[in-house]
Protein backbone atom coordinates (compact mmCIF):
# COMPACT_ATOMS: atom_id res chain seq x y z
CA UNK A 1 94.28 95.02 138.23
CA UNK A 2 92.01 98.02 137.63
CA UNK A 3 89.87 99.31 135.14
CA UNK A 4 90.68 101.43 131.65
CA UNK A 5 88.46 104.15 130.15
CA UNK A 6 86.68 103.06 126.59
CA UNK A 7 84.31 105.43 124.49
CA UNK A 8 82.66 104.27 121.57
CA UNK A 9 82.23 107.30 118.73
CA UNK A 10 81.28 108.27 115.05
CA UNK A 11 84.70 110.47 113.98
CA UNK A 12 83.80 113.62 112.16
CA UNK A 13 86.10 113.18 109.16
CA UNK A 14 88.41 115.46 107.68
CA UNK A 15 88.54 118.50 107.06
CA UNK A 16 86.15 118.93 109.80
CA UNK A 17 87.85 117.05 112.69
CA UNK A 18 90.92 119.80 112.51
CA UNK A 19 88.81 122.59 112.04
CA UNK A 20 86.33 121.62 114.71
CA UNK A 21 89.37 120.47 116.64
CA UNK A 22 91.26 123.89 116.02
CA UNK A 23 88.35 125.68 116.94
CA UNK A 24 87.67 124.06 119.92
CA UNK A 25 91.55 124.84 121.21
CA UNK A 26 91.10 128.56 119.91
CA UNK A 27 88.10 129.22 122.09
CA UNK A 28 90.33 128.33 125.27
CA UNK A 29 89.08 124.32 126.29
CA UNK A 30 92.70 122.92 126.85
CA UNK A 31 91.02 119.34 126.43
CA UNK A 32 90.70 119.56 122.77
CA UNK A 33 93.88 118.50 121.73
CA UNK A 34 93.45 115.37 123.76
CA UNK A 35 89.76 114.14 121.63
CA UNK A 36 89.30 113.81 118.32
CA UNK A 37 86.30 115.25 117.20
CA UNK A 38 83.31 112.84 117.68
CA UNK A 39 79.54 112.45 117.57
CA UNK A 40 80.02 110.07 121.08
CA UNK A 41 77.94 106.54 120.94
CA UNK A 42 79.20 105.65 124.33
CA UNK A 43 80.31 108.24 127.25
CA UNK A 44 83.94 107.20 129.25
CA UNK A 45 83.02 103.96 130.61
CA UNK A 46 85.17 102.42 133.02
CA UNK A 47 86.03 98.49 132.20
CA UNK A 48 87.91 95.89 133.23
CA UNK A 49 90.48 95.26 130.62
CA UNK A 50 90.02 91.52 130.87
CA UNK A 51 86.49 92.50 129.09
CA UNK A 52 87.70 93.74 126.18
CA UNK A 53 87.77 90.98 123.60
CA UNK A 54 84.29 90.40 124.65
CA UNK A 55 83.43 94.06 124.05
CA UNK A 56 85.49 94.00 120.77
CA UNK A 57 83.18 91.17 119.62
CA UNK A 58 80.37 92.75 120.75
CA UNK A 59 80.94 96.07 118.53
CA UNK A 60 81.98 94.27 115.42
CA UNK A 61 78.28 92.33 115.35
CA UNK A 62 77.27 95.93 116.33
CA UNK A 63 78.84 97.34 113.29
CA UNK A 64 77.93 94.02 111.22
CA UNK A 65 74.34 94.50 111.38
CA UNK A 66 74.91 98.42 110.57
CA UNK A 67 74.54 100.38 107.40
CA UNK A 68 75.74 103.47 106.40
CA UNK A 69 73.61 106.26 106.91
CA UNK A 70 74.15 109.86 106.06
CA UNK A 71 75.22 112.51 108.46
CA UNK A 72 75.18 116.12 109.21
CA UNK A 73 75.97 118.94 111.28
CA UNK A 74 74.50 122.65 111.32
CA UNK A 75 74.47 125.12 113.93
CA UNK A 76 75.19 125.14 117.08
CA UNK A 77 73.63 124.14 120.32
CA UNK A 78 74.33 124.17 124.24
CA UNK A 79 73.24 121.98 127.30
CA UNK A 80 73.64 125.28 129.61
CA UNK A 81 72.82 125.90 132.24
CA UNK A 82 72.61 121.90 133.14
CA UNK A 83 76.13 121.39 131.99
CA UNK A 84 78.80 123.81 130.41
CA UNK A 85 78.99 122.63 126.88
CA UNK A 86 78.39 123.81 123.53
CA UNK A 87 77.96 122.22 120.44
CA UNK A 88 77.24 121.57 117.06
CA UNK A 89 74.30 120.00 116.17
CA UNK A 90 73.63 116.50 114.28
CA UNK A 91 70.78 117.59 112.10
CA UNK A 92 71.04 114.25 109.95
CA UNK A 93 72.01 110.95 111.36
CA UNK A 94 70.81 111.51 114.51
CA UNK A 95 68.10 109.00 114.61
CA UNK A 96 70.65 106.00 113.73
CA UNK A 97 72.92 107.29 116.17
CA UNK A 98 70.37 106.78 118.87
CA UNK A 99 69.88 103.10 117.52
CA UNK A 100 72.98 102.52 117.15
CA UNK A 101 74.21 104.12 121.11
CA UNK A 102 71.03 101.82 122.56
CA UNK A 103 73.08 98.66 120.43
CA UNK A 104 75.83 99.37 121.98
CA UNK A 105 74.98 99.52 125.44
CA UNK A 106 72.10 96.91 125.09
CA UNK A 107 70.98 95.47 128.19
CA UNK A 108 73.27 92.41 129.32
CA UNK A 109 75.71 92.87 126.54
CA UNK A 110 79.48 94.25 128.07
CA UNK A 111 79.15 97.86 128.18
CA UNK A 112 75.62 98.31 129.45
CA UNK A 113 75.13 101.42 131.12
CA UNK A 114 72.35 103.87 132.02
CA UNK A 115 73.04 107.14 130.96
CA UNK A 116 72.96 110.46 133.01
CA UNK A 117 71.04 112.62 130.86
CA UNK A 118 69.22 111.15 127.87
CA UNK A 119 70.90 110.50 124.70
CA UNK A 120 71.40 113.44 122.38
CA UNK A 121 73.59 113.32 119.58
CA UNK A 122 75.97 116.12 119.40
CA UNK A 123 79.39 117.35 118.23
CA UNK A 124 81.32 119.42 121.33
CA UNK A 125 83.26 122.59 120.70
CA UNK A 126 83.51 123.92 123.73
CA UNK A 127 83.34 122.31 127.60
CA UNK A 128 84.12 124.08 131.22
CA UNK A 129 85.65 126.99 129.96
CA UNK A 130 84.83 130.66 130.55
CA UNK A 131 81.03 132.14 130.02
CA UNK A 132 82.66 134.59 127.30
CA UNK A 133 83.98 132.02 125.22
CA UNK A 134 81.24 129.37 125.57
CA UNK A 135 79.37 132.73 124.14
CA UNK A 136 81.93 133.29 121.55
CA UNK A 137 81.80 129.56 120.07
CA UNK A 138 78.08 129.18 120.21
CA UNK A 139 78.24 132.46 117.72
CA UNK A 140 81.01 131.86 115.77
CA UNK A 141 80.16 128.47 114.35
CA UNK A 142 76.39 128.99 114.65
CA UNK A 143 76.39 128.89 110.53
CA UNK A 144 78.67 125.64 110.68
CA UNK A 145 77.89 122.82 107.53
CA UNK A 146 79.21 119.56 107.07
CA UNK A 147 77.89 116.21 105.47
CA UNK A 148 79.26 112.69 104.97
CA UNK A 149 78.40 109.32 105.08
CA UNK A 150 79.07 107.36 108.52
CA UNK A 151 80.37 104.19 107.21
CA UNK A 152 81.01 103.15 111.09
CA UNK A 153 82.17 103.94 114.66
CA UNK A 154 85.40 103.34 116.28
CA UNK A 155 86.60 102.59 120.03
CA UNK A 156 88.70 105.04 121.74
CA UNK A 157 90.85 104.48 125.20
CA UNK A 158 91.90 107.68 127.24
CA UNK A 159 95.20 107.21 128.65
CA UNK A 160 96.81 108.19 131.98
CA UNK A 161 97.98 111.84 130.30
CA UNK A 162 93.91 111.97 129.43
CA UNK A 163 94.17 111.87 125.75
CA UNK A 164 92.14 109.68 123.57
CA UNK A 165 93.59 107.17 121.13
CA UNK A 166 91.84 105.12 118.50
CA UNK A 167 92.06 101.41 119.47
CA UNK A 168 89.91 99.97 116.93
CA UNK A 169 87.90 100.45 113.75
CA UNK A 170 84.06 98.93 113.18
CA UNK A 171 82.84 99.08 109.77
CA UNK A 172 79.28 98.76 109.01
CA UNK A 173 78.87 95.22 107.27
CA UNK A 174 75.66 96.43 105.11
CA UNK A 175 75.45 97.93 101.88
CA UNK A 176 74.18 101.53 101.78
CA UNK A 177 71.07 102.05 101.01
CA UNK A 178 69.92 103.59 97.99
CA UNK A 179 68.99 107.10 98.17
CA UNK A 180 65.39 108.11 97.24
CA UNK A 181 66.57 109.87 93.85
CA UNK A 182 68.97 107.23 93.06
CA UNK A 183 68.17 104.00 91.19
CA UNK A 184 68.85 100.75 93.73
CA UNK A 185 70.73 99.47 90.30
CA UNK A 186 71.82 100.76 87.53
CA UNK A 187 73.05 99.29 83.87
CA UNK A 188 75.53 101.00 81.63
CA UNK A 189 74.19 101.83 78.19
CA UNK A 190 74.39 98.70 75.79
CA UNK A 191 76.76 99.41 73.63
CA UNK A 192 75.04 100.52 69.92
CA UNK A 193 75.82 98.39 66.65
């Protein structure tokens, strides 16, 4: 019957996604047009597709037990010389990514995997392409900023043309925490008589 390709990801939301997107294309990687821009929670995995309501289950009491968190990206970054990539850099959000990546690939659950290279939150811009322009997108998005609230994570399936579509949508089940400078409840003003 064969197997499909899943990835599990946090979208970067717009405006960034284009730009990051538009970027990426503009420095030369051909592949950009065919993934959405993504801080990746699981790598392609190859399943069988009779798995996936039980992987489907397992993400949604993955995303369930989740809360929002904040997120954000400055900078840039690269894994060369040990692989061709460049990227920008999760400077919030990363630590809840990394619980949230271990959830999903939890030992005896449906997508459990080991990893190649230890887990390391990251948003790519460019991958495989020419030294130059590797160079040229490290430098020209090295003062990058954005910030939003991840409010879940999504599963993606690449398809024979090796683009990436959006099969489903998790949504964290929690409430968001309070931040630090923010009351956990607030009460309008009585009204004065």
């Amino acid at each position: 019957m064969g197997t499909v390709t899943l990835g599990v990801s946090i979208a970067v939301p717009e405006p960034y996604g284009s730009l990051l997107q538009q970027r990426r294309a503009g420095f030369g990687d051909s592949a950009a047009h065919g993934i959405p821009t993504h801080v990746t929670l699981l790598p392609p995995t190859e399943v069988d597709p009779a798995r996936r309501p039980e992987i489907e289950e397992h993400l949604a009491q993955v995303a369930a037990a989740g809360r929002a968190f904040p997120m954000r990206l400055s900078g840039t970054g690269t894994f060369r010389p040990l692989s061709p990539v460049v990227f920008v850099q999760v400077v919030e959000g990363s630590t809840a990514c990394g619980r949230l990546q271990e959830q999903v690939r939890e030992e005896g659950g449906p997508l459990a995997r080991e990893l190649p290279f230890p887990y390391h939150p990251h948003v790519t811009v460019a991958h495989g392409i020419a030294d130059e322009a590797m160079d040229r997108a490290y430098a020209e998005l090295a003062d990058f900023e954005a910030a939003w609230t991840a409010t879940g994570f999504a599963l993606y399936e690449q398809g024979e043309d090796r683009v990436w579509r959006l099969q489903r949508e998790f949504v964290f089940g929690a409430a968001p925490l309070p931040l630090p400078h923010q009351p956990a409840f607030s009460r309008p003003p009585a009204p004065s008589l």
